[in-house]
C-alpha atoms as a PDB file:
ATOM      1  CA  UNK A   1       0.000   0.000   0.000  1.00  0.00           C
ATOM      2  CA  UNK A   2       1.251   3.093  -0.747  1.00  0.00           C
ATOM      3  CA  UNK A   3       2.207   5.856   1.772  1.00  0.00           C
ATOM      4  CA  UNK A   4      -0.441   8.512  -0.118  1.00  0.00           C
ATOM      5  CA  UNK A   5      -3.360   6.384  -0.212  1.00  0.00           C
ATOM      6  CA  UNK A   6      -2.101   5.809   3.596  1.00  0.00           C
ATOM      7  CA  UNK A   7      -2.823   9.395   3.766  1.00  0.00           C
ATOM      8  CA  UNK A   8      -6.047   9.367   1.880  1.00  0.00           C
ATOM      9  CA  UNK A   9      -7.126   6.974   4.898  1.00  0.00           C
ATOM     10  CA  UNK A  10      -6.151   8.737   7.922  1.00  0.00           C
ATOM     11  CA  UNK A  11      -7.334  11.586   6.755  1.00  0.00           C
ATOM     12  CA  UNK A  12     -10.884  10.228   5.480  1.00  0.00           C
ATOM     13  CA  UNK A  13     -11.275   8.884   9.000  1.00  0.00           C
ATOM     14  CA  UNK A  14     -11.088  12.100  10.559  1.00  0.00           C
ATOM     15  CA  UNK A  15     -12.605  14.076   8.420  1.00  0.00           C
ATOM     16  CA  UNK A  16     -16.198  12.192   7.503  1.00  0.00           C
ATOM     17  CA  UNK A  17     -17.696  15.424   9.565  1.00  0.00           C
ATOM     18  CA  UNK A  18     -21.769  16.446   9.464  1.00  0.00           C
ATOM     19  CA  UNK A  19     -20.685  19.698   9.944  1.00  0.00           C
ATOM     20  CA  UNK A  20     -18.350  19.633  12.691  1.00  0.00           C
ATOM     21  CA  UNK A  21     -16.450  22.221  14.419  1.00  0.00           C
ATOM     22  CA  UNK A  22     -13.980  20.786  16.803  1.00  0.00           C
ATOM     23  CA  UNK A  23     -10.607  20.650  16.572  1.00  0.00           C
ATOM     24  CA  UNK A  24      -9.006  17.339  15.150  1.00  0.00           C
ATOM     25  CA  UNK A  25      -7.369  14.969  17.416  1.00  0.00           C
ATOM     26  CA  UNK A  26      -3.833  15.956  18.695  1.00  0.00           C
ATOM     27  CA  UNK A  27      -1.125  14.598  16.729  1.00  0.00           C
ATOM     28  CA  UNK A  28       1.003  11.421  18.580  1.00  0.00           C
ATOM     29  CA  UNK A  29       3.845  13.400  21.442  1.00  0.00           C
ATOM     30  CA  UNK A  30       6.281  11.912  18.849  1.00  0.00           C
ATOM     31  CA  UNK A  31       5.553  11.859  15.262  1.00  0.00           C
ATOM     32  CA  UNK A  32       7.585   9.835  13.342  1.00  0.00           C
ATOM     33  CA  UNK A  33      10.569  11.462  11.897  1.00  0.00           C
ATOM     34  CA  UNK A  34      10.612  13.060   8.721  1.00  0.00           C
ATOM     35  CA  UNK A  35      12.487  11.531   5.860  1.00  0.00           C
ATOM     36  CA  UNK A  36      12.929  12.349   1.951  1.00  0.00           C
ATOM     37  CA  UNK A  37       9.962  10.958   0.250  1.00  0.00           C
ATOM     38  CA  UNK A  38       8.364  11.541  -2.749  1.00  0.00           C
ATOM     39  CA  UNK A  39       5.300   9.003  -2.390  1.00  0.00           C
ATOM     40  CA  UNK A  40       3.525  11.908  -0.059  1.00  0.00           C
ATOM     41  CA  UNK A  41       1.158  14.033  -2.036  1.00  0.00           C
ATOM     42  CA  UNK A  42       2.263  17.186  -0.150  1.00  0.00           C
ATOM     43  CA  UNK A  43       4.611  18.881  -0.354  1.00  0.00           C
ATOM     44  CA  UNK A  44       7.341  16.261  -1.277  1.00  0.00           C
ATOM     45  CA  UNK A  45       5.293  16.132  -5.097  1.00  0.00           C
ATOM     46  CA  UNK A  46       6.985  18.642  -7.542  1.00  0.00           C
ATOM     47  CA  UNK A  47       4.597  21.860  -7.873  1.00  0.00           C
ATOM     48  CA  UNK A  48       4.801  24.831 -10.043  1.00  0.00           C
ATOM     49  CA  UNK A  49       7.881  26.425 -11.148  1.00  0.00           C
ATOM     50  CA  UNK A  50       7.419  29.487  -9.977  1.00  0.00           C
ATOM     51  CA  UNK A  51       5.833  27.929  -6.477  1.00  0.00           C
ATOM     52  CA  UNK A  52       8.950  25.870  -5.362  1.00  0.00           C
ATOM     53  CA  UNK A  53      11.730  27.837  -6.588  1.00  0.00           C
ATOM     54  CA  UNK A  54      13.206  29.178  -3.300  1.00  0.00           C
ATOM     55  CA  UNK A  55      13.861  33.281  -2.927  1.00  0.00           C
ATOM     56  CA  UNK A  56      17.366  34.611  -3.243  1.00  0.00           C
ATOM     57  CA  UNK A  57      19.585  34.166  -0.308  1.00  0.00           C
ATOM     58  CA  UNK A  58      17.781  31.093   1.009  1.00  0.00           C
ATOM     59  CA  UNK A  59      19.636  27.623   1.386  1.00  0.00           C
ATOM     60  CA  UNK A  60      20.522  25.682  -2.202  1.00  0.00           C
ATOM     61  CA  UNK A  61      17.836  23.834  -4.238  1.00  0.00           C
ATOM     62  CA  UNK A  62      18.735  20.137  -2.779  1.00  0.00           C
ATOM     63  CA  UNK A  63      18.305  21.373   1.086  1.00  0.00           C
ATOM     64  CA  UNK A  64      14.754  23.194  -0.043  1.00  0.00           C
ATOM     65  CA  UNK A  65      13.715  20.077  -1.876  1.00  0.00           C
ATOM     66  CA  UNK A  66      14.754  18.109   1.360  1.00  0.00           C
ATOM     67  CA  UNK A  67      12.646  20.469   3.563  1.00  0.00           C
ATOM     68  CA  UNK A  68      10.019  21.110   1.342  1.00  0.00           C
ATOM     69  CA  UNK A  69       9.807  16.370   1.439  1.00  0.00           C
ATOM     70  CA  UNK A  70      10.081  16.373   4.801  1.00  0.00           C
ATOM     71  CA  UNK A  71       7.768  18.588   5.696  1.00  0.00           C
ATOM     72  CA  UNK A  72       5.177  16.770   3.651  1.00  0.00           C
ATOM     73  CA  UNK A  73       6.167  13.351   5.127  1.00  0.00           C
ATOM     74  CA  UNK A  74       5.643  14.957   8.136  1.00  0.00           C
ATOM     75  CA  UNK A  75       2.270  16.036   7.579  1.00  0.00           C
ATOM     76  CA  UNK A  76       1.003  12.185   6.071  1.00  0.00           C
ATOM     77  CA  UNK A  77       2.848  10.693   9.130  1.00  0.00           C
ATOM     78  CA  UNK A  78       0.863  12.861  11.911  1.00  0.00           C
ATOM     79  CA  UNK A  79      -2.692  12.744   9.516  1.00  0.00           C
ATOM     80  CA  UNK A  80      -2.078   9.050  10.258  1.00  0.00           C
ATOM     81  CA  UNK A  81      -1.437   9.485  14.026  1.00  0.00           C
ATOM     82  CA  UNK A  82      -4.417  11.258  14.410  1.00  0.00           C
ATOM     83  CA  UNK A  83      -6.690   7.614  13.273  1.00  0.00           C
ATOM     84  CA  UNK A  84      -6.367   4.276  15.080  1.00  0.00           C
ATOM     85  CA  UNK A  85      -8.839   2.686  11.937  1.00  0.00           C
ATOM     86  CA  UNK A  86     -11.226   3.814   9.154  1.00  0.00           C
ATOM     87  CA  UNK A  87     -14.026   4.611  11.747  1.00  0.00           C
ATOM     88  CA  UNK A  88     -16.376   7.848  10.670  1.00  0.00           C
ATOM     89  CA  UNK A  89     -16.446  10.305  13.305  1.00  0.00           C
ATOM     90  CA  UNK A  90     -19.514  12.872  12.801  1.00  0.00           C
ATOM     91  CA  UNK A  91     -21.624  15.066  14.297  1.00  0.00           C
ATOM     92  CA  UNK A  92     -24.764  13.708  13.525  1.00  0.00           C
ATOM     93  CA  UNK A  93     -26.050  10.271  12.348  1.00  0.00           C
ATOM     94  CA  UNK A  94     -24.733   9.280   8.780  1.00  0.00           C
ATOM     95  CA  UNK A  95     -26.761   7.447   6.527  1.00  0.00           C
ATOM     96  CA  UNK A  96     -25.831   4.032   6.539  1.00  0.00           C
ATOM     97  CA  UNK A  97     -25.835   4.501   2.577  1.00  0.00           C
ATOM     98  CA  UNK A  98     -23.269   7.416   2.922  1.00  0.00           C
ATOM     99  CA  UNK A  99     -20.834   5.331   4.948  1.00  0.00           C
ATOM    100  CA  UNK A 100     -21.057   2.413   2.725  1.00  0.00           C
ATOM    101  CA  UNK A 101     -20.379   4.233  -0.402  1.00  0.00           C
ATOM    102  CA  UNK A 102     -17.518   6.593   1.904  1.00  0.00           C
ATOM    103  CA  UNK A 103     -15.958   2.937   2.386  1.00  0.00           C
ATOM    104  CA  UNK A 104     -16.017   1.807  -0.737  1.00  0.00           C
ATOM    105  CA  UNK A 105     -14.293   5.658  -2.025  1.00  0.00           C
ATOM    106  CA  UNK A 106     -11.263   5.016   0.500  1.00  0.00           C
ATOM    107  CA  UNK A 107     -10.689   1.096  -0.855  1.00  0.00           C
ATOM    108  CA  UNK A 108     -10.426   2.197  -3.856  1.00  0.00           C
ATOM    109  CA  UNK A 109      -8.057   5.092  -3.035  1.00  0.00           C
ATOM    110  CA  UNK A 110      -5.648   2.480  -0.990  1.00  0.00           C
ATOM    111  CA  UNK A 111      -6.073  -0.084  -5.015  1.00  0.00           C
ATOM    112  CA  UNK A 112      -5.052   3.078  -6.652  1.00  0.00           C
ATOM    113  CA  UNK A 113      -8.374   3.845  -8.549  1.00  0.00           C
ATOM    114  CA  UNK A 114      -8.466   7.066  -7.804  1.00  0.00           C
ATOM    115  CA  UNK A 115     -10.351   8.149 -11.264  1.00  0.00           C
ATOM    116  CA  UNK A 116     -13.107   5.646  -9.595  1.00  0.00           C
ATOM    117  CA  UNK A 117     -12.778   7.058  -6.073  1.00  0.00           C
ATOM    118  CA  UNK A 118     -12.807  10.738  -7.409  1.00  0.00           C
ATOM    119  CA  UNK A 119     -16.039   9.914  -9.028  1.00  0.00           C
ATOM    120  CA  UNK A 120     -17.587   8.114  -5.681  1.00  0.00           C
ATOM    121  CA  UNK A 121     -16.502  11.292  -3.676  1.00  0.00           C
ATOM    122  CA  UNK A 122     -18.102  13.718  -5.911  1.00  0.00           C
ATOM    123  CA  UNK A 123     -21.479  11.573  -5.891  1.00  0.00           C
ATOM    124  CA  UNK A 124     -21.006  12.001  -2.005  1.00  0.00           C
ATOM    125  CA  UNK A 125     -20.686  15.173  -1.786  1.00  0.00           C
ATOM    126  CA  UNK A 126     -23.489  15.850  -4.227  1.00  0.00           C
ATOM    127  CA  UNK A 127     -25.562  13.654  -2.566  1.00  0.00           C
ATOM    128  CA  UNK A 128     -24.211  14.654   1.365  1.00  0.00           C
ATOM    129  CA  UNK A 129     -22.979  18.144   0.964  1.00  0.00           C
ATOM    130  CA  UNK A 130     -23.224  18.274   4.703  1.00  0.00           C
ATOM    131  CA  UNK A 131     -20.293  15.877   4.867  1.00  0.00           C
ATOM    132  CA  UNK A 132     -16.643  17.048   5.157  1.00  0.00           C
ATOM    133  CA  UNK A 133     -14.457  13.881   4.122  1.00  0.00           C
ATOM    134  CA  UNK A 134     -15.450  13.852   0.764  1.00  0.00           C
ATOM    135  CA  UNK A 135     -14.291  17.148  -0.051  1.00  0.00           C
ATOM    136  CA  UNK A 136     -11.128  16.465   2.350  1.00  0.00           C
ATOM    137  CA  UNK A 137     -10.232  13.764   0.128  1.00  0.00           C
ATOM    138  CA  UNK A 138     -11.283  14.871  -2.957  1.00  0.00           C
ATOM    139  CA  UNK A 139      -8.532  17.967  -2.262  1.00  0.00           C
ATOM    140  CA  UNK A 140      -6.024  15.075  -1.572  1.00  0.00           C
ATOM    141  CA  UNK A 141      -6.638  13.384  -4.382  1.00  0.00           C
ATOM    142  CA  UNK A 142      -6.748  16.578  -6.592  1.00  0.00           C
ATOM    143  CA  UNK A 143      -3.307  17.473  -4.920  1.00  0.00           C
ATOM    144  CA  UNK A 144      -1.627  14.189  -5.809  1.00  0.00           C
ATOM    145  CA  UNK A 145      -2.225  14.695  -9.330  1.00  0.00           C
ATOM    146  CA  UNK A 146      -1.345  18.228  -9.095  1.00  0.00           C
ATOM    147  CA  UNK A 147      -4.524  19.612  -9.573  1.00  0.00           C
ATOM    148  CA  UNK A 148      -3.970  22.782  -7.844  1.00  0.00           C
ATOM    149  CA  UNK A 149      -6.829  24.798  -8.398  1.00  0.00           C
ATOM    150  CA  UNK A 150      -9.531  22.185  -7.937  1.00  0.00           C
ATOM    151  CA  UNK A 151      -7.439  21.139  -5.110  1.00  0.00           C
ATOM    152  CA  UNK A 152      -7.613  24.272  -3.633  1.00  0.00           C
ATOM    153  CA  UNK A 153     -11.321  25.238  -3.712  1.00  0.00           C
ATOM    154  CA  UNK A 154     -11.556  21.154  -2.163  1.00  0.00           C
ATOM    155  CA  UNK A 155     -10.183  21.942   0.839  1.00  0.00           C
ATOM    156  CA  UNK A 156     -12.164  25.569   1.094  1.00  0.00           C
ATOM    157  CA  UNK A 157     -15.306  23.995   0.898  1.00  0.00           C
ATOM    158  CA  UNK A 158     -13.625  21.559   3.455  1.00  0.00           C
ATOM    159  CA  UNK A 159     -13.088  24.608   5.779  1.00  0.00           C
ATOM    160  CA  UNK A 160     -16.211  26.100   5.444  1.00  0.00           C
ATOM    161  CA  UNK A 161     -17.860  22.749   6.731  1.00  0.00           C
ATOM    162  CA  UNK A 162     -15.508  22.512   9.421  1.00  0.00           C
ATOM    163  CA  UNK A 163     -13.238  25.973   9.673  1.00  0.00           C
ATOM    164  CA  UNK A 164     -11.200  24.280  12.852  1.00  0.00           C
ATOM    165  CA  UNK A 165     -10.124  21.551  10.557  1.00  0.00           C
ATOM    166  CA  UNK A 166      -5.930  20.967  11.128  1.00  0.00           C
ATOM    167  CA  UNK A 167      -5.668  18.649   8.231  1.00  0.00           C
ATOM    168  CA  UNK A 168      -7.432  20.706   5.572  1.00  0.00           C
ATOM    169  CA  UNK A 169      -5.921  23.639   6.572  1.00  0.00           C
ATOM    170  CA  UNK A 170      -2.526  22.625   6.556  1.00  0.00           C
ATOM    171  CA  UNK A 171      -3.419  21.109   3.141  1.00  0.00           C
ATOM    172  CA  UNK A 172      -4.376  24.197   2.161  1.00  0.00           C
ATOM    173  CA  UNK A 173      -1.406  25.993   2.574  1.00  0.00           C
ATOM    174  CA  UNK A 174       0.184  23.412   1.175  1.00  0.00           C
ATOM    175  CA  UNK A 175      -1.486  23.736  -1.806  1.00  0.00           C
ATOM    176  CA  UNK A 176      -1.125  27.679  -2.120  1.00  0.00           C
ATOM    177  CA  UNK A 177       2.447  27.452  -1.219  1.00  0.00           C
ATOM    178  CA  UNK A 178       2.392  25.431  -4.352  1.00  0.00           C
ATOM    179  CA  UNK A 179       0.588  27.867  -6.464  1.00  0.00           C
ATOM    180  CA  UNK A 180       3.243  30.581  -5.381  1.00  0.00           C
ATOM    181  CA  UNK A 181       0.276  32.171  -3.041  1.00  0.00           C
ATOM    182  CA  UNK A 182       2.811  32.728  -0.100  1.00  0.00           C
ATOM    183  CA  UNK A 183       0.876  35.322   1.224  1.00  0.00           C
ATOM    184  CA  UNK A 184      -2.271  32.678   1.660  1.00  0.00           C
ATOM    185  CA  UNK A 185      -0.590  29.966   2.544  1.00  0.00           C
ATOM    186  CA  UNK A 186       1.026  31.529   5.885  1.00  0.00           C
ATOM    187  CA  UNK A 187      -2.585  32.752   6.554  1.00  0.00           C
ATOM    188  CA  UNK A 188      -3.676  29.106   5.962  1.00  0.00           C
ATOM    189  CA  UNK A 189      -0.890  27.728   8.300  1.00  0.00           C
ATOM    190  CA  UNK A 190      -1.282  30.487  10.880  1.00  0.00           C
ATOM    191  CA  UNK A 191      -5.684  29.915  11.097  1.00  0.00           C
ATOM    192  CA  UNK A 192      -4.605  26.339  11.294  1.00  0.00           C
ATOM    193  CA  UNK A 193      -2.256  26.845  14.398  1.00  0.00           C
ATOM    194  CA  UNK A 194      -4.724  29.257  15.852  1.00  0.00           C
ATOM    195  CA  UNK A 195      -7.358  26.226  15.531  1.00  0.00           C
ATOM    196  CA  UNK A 196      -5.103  23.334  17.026  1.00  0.00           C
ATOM    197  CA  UNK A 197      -1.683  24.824  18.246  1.00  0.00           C
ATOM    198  CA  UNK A 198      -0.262  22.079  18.475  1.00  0.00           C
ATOM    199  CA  UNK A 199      -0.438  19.921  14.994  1.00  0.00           C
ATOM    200  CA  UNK A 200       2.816  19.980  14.862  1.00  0.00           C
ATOM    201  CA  UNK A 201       2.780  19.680  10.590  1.00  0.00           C
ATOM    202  CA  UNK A 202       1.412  23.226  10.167  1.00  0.00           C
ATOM    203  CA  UNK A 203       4.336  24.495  12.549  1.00  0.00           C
ATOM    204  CA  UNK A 204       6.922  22.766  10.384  1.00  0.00           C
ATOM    205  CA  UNK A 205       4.922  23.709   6.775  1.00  0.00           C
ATOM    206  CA  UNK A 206       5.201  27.286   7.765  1.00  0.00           C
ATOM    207  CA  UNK A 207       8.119  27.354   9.151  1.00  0.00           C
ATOM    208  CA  UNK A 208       9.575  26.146   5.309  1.00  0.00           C
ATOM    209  CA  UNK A 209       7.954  28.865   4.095  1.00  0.00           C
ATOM    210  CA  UNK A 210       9.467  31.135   6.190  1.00  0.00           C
ATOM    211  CA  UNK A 211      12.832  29.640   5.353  1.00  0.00           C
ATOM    212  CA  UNK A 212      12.336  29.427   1.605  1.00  0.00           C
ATOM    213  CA  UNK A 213      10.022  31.807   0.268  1.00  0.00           C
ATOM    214  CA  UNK A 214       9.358  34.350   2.518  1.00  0.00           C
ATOM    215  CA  UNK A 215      13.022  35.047   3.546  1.00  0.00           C
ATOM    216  CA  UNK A 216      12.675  35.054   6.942  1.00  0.00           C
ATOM    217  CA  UNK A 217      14.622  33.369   8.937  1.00  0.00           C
ATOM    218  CA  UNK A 218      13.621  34.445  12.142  1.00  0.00           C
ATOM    219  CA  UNK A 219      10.339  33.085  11.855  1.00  0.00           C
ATOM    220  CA  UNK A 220      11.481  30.229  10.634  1.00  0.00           C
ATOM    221  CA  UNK A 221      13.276  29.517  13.419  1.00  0.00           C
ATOM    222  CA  UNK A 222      10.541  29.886  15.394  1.00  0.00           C
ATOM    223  CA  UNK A 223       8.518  27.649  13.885  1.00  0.00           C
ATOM    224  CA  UNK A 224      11.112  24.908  13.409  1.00  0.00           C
ATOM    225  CA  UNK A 225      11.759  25.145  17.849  1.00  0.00           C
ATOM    226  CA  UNK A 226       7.789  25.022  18.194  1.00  0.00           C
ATOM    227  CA  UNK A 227       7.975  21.960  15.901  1.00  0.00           C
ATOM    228  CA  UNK A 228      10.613  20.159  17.440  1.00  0.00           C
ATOM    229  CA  UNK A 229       8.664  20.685  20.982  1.00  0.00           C
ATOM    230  CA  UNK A 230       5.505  19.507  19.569  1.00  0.00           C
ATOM    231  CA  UNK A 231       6.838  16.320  18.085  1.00  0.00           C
ATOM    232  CA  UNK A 232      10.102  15.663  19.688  1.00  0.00           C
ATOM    233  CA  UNK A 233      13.687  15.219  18.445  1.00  0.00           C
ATOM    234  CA  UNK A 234      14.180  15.555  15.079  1.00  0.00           C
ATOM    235  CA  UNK A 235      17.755  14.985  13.670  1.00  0.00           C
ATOM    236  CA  UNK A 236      16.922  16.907  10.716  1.00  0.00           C
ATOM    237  CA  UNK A 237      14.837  19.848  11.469  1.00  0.00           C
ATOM    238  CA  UNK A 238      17.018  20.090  14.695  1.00  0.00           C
ATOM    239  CA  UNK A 239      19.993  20.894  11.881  1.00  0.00           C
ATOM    240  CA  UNK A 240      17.961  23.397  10.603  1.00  0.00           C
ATOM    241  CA  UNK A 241      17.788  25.032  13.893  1.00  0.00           C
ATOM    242  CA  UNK A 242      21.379  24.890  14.113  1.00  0.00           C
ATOM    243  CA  UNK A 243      21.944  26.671  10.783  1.00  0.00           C
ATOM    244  CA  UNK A 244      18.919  29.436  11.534  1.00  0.00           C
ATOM    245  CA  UNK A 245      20.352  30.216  14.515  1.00  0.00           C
ATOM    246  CA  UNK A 246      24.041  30.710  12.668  1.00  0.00           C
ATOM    247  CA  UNK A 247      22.313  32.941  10.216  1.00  0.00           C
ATOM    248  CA  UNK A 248      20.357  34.970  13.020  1.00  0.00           C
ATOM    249  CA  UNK A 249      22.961  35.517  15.012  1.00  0.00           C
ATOM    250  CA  UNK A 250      20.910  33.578  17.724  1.00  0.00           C
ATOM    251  CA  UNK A 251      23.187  32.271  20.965  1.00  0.00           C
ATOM    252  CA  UNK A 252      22.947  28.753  20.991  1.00  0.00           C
ATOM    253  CA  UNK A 253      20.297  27.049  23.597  1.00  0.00           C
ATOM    254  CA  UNK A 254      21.737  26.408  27.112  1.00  0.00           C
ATOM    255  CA  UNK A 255      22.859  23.052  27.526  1.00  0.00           C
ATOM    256  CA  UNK A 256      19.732  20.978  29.464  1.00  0.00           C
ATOM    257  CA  UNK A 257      20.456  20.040  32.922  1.00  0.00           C
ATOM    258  CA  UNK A 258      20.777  16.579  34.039  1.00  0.00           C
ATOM    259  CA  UNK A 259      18.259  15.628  36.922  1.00  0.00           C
ATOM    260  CA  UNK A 260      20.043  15.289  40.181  1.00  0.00           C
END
């Protein structure tokens, strides 16, 4: 199975809302580490041109393509912390119809049908348009393929169902960050950390931003600490510390004291 219809999963599970407004669940205390991958659909996949070419005086093209993949792995890995199984959480009752055809949408995301399962999750939300995981996963879908615009208004209409949504809005700025909307996609990433401060993706997502296309590193550096205390160690984002803090000018972190 592959680690994006993984991610089409965990994310369905969560997000098969009647019009829900609380916040997702809390991502694991230690999401798994994030590596170089380009079987994510997040950030990791190759976007526009003009999206994912880094500003001038940010780090070289191989260390933004490793931050840009690892902050998309990160994302799918704490979307699947968030889901134990493919149980529909909702506000209201769901029509046992609904949840049947919902099912049979995310099987045949995990075979790899996804021209099938894109047509099963627009019939749902035609049919449902109270529901939030069919436009949650329709927007995944859309941004696997790189479908940008149609994966943009997906996780909108997401939103508006459910506005305190972590994984949509993350998503989101994922996806405008790929359209070269920098300006949206930190508002995206900064309503989702107002929502759930701690999903820890959204911390990392914008702190890349800062990094790469907003040339800030100070920010970024903030982001990247809030990450690392969100999820844990991190070899590799904890390097990025160490070289934001070089170009800050930012004394390096007192040593932690042993307990006596």
């Amino acid at each position: 199975m592959s680690s994006w219809s993984n991610r089409f999963v965990s994310a369905g599970a969560l997000a098969l809302l009647a019009a829900c407004h609380s916040a997702p669940p809390k991502p694991a205390a230690h999401a798994a580490a994030p590596v170089e991958t380009r079987a994510a659909p997040a950030a990791a996949s190759a976007g526009p041109a003009a999206a994912d070419t880094p500003t001038a005086g940010t780090p070289t093209a191989g260390a933004a393509s490793t931050k840009i993949s690892a902050a998309g792995a990160a994302a799918a890995a704490a979307a699947a912390a968030g889901s134990a199984a493919d149980t529909l959480l909702a506000a209201a009752p769901i029509p046992e119809r609904a949840t049947q055809q919902y099912a049979q949408a995310l099987q045949l995301m995990k075979s790899g049908r996804t021209t099938d399962a894109e047509l099963e999750l627009k019939q749902l939300a035609a049919g449902y348009p109270q529901l939030t995981g069919p436009q949650l996963n329709l927007g995944l879908l859309y941004l696997h393929d790189l479908r940008l615009p149609e994966a943009e208004a997906a996780f909108k209409a997401a939103l508006t169902l459910a506005p305190s949504s972590a994984v949509a809005g993350n998503e989101l700025g994922i996806v405008e960050r790929k359209l070269g909307k920098f300006t949206e996609a930190e508002a995206a990433y900064q309503r989702t950390i107002a929502a759930e401060p701690n999903y820890a993706p959204a911390h990392l997502n914008l702190g890349v931003l800062y990094d790469l296309y907003l040339a800030q590193p100070q920010k970024a550096l903030d982001e990247f600490e809030r990450y690392l205390e969100i999820a844990g160690d991190n070899k590799q984002v904890a390097g990025w510390v160490v070289e934001l803090r070089k170009r800050v000018g930012a004394p390096a972190p007192a040593p932690k004291k042993e307990p006596a």
